[in-house]
Protein backbone atom coordinates (compact mmCIF):
# COMPACT_ATOMS: atom_id res chain seq x y z
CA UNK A 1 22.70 48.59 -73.43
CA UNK A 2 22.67 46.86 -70.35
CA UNK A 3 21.95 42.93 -70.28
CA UNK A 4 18.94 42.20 -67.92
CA UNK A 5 19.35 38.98 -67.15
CA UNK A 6 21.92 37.70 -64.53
CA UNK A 7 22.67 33.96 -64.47
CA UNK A 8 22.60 31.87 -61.57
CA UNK A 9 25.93 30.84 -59.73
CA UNK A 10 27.04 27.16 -61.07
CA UNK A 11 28.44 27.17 -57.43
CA UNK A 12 26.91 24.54 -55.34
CA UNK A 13 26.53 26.08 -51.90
CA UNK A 14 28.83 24.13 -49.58
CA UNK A 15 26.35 24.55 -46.31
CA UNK A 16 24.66 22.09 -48.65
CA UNK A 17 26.91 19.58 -49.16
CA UNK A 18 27.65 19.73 -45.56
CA UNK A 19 23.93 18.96 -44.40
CA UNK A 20 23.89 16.19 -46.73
CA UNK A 21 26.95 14.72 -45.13
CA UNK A 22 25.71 15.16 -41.56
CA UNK A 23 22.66 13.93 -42.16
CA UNK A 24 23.94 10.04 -41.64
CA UNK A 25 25.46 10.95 -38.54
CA UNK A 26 24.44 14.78 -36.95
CA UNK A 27 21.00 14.87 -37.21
CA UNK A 28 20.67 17.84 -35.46
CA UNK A 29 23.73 19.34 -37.63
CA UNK A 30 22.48 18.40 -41.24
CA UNK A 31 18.98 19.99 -40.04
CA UNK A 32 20.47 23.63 -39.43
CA UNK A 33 23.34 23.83 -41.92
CA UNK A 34 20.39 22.50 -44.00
CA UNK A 35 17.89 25.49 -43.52
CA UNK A 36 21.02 27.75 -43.43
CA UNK A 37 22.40 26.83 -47.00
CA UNK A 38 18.61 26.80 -48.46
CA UNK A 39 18.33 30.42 -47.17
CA UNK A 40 21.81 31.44 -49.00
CA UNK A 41 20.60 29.28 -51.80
CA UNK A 42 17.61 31.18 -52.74
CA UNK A 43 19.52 34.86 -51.62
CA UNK A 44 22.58 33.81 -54.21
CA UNK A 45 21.14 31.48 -56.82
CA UNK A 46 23.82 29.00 -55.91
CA UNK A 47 23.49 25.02 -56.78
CA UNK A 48 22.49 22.61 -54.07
CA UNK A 49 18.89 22.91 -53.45
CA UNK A 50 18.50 19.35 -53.47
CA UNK A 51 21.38 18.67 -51.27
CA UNK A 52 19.95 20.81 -48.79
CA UNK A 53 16.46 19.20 -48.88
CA UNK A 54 18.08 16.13 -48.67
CA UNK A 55 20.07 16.67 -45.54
CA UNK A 56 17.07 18.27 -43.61
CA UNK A 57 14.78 15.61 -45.15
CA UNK A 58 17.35 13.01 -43.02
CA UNK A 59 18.22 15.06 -40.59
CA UNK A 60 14.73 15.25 -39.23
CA UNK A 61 13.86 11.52 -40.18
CA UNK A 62 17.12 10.58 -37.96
CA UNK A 63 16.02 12.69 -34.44
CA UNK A 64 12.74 11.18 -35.12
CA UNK A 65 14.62 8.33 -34.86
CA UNK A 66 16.76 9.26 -32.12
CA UNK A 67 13.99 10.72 -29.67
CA UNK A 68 11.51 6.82 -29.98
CA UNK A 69 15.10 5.38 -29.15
CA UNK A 70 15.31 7.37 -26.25
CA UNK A 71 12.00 7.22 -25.13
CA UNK A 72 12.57 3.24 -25.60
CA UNK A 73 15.36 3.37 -23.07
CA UNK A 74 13.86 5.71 -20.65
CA UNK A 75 11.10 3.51 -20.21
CA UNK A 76 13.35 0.20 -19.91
CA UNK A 77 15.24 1.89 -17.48
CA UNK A 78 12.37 3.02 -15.49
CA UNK A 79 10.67 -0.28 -15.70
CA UNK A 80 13.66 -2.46 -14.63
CA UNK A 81 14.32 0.75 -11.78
CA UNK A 82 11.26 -0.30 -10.30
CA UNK A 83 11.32 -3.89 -10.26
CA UNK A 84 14.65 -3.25 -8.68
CA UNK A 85 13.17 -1.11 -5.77
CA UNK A 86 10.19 -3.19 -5.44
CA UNK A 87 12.84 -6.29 -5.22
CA UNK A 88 14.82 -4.40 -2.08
CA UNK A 89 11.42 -3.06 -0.62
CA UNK A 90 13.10 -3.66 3.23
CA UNK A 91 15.09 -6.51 1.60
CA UNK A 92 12.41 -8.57 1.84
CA UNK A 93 10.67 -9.69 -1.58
CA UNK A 94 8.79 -12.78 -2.00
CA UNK A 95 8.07 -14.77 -5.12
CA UNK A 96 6.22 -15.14 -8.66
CA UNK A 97 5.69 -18.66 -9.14
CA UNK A 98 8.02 -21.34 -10.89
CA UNK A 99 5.73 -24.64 -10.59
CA UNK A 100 2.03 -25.56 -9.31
CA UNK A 101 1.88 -26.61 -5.87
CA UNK A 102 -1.48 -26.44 -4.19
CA UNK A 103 -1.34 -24.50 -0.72
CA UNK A 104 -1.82 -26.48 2.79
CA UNK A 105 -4.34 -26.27 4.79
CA UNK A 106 -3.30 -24.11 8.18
CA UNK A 107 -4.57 -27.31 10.38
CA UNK A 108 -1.64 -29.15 9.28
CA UNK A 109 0.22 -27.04 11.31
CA UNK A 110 -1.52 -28.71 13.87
CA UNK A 111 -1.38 -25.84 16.55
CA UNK A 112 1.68 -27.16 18.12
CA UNK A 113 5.39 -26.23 18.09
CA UNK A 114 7.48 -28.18 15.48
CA UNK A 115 11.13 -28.92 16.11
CA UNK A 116 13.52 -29.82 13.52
CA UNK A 117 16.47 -28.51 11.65
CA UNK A 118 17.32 -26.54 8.60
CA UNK A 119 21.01 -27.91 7.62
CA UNK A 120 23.09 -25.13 5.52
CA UNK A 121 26.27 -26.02 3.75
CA UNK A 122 26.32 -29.16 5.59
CA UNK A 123 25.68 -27.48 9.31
CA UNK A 124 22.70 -27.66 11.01
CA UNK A 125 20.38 -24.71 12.03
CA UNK A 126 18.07 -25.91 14.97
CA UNK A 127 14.67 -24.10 14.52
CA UNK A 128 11.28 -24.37 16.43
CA UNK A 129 7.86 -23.63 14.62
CA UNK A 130 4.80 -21.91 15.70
CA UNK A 131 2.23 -23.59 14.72
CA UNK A 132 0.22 -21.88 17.31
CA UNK A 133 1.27 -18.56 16.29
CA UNK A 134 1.49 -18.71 12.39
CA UNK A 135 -0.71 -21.84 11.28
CA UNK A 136 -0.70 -20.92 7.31
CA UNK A 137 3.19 -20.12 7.38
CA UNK A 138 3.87 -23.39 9.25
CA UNK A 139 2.22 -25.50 7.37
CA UNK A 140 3.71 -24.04 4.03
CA UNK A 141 7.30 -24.91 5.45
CA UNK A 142 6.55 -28.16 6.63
CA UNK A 143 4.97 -28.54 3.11
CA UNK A 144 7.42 -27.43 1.21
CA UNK A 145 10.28 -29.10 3.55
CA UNK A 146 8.52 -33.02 3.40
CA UNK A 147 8.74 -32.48 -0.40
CA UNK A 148 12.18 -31.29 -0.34
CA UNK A 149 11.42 -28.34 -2.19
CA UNK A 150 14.23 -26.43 -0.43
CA UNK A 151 16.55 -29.25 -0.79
CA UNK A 152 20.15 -27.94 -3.18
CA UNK A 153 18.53 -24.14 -2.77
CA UNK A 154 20.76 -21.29 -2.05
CA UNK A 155 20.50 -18.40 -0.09
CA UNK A 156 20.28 -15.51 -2.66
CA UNK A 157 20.51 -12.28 -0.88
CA UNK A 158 22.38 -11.55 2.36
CA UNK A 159 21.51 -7.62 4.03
CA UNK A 160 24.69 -6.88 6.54
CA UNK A 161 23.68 -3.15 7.10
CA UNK A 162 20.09 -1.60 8.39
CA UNK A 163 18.67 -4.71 8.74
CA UNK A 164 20.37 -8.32 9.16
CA UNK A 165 18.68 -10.70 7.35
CA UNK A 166 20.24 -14.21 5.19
CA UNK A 167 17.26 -14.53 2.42
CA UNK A 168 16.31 -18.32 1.34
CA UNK A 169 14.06 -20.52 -0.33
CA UNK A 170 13.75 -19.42 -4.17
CA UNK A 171 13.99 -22.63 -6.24
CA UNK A 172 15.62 -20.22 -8.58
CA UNK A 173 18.04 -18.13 -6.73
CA UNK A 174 17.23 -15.16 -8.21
CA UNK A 175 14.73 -13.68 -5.37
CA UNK A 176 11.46 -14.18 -8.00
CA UNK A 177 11.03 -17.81 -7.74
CA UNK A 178 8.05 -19.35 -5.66
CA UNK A 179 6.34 -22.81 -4.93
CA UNK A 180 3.52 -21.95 -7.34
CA UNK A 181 1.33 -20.37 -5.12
CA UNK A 182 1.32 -17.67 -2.38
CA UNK A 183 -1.08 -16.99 0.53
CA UNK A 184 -1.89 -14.39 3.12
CA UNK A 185 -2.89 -13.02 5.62
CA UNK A 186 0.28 -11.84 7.53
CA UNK A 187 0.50 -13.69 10.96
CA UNK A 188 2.21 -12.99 14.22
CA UNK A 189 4.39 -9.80 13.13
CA UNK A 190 5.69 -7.57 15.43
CA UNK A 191 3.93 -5.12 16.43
CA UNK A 192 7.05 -3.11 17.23
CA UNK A 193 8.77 -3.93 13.91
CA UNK A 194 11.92 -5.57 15.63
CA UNK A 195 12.88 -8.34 15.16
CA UNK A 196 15.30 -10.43 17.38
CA UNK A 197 18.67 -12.64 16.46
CA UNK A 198 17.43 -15.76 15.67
CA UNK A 199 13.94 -14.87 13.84
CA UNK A 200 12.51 -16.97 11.29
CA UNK A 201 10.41 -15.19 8.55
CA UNK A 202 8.25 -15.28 5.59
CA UNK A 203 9.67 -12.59 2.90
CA UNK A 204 6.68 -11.14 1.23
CA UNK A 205 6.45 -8.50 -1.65
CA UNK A 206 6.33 -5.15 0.10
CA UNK A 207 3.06 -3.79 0.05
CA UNK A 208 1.62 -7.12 -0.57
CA UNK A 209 0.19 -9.35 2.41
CA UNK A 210 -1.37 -11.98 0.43
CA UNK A 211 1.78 -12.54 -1.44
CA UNK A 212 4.06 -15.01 0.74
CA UNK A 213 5.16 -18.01 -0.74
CA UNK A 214 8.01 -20.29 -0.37
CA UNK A 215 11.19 -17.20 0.37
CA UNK A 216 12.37 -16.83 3.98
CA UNK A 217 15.13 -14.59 6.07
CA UNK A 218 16.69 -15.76 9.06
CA UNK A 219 17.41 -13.06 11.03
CA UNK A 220 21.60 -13.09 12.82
CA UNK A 221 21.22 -9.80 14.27
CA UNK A 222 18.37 -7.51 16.07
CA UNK A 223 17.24 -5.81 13.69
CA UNK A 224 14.08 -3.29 13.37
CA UNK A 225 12.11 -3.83 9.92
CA UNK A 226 9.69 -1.18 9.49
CA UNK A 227 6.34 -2.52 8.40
CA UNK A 228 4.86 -1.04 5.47
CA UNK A 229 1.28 -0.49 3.93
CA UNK A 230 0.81 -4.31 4.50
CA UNK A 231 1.83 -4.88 7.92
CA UNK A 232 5.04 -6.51 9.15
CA UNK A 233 6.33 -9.63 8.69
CA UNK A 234 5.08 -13.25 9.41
CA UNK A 235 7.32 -14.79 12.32
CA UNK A 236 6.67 -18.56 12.00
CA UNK A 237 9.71 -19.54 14.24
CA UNK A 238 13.30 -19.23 15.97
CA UNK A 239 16.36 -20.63 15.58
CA UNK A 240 17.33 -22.47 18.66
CA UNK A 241 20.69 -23.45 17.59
CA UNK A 242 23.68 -23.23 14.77
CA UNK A 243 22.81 -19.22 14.00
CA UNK A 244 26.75 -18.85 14.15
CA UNK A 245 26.61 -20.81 10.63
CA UNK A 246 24.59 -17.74 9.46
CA UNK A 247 26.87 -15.20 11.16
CA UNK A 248 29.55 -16.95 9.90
CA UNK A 249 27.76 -16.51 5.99
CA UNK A 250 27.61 -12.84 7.20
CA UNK A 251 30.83 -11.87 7.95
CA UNK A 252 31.73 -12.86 4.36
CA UNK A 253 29.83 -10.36 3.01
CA UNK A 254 28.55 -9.96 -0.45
CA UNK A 255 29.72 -11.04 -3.70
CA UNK A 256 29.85 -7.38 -4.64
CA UNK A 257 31.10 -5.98 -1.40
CA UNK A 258 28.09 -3.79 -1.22
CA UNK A 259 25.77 -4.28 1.82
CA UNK A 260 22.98 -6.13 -0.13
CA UNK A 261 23.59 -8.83 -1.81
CA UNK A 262 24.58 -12.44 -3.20
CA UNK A 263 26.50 -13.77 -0.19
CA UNK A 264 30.43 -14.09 -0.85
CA UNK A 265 30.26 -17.42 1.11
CA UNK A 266 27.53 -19.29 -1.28
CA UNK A 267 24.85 -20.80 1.22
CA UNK A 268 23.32 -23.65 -0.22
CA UNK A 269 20.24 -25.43 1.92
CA UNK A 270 20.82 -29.65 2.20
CA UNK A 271 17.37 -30.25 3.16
CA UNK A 272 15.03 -29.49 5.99
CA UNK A 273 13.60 -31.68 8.68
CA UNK A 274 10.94 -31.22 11.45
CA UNK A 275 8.61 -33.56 14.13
C-alpha cells in the first residue's frame, strides 16, 4: 500500500539565505531572491520561509530608506544649485545683511560730484561720485566709507571673461554679506547695458532692484551687462585714476583658474576717502 503522506524537504532553500544576507547591503537584491526563494519554498516544501520574509521584510525597509536619502540629496543639491546661479546672476549679486545700519538719506549726497579715493592693497584708485546722477547710491558709499565699513575688506569675486568686473564691499567676503540694510530704486543705468573701463557700480541681486546694499564692481574693461527683469545697474561713479591696480588684480586671475572667481592676487580695500 502506498504511503500518502510525503514529508517536507529539511532543506532550507538557499535563495533564502541569500535574501537574508543581502538584505543589509542589496536592498534591491534581498527583495527578488526573496520573492524568488518564497515561490520555490511553497512549490518544494523546502525550509526558509522565515529567511525569506526576513530578507524582503529589509530589503524593502532599506530602498525605503535609500529613495528619502535620495530625495534628501536631490533637493540639497537643487537648493544650493540655485543659490549658486542666483549668486552669478551677471556676476553681480548683492547682499543679505550682517549688522544694522540705518540707510542715508539721498540729500546727503548733496547733488554734487564727490572726489576722493578708494586705496586697494595699499594703491590708490581715484574715483568721482555722482551725486547728481545716483543720490541714494552716493550717499550709501559715503556712508558706509566715513564709518570705515569697507576698511580691511577684500574683493571677493573677480569676472575676466564676458564681462570685466573686480566685485567689493562684503564685510564678509563671501558675496552674501551687507551693511544691514539695502535700498532701491536702480539709478542712472545704462540704457544700452554697456558699461565703460572705469565704471563704478552697485551689485544688486539679479532680479531684485530694491536689493542694493553695501557690494560694488569696478569695471577694468568695456564690458556690456545685460539688464535683467530689474533693470541695469546703478552707476554712482568713475574711476579717474589707478584702474591699472585693478587690471593689474586681473591679469592674476582667479584662485581657481576658472574665469569667475576669488582673485589669485587677494585685493584687500585700506579704507576709502571722499570731499
Amino acid at each position: 500500500m502506498t504511503n500518502p503522506y510525503r514529508p517536507g524537504s529539511t532543506r532550507t532553500n538557499p535563495l533564502a539565505i541569500v535574501s537574508l544576507i543581502s538584505a543589509f547591503a542589496l536592498s534591491l537584491v534581498a527583495v527578488i531572491t526573496g520573492h524568488l526563494a518564497l515561490r520555490q519554498i511553497k512549490r518544494t516544501g523546502e525550509g526558509g520561509r522565515g529567511l525569506a520574509i526576513a530578507g524582503v521584510t529589509i530589503g524593502y525597509a532599506g530602498l525605503v530608506a535609500g529613495t528619502i536619502a535620495i530625495v534628501i540629496f536631490i533637493t540639497a543639491s537643487v537648493t544650493a544649485l540655485t543659490e549658486e546661479v542666483q549668486r552669478n546672476d551677471n556676476g553681480l549679486m548683492a547682499p543679505s545683511t550682517i549688522e544694522a545700519r540705518e540707510l542715508p538719506p539721498p540729500s546727503l549726497a548733496e547733488n554734487r560730484d564727490w572726489t576722493g579715493t578708494i586705496t586697494i592693497n595699499g594703491q590708490d584708485v581715484g574715483v568721482t561720485l555722482d551725486g547728481a546722477a545716483a543720490p541714494q547710491a552716493v550717499s550709501s558709499f559715503l556712508a558706509l566709507g566715513d564709518d570705515g565699513f569697507f576698511d580691511g575688506t577684500s574683493c571677493h569675486r573677480l569676472v575676466t571673461a564676458g564681462i570685466y568686473v573686480l566685485q567689493c564691499g562684503d564685510p564678509t567676503g563671501t558675496g552674501t554679506g551687507g551693511p544691514g540694510y539695502s535700498y532701491g530704486p536702480i539709478e542712472n543705468a545704462p540704457k544700452d547695458d554697456v558699461y565703460p573701463a572705469g565704471t563704478l557700480a552697485m551689485a544688486r541681486i539679479g532680479g531684485d532692484g530694491d536689493s542694493m546694499g553695501s557690494q560694488f564692481f569696478i569695471v577694468y574693461d568695456d564690458s556690456t551687462i545685460p539688464s535683467d527683469a530689474a533693470g541695469g545697474y546703478t552707476v554712482l561713479g568713475t574711476i579717474t585714476s589707478g584702474l591699472d591696480v585693478v587690471t593689474g588684480i586681473a591679469d592674476a586671475g582667479t584662485t581657481s583658474g576658472a574665469s569667475d572667481g576669488t582673485p589669485a592676487d587677494p585685493a584687500v580695500i585700506d579704507g576709502v576717502s571722499f570731499r
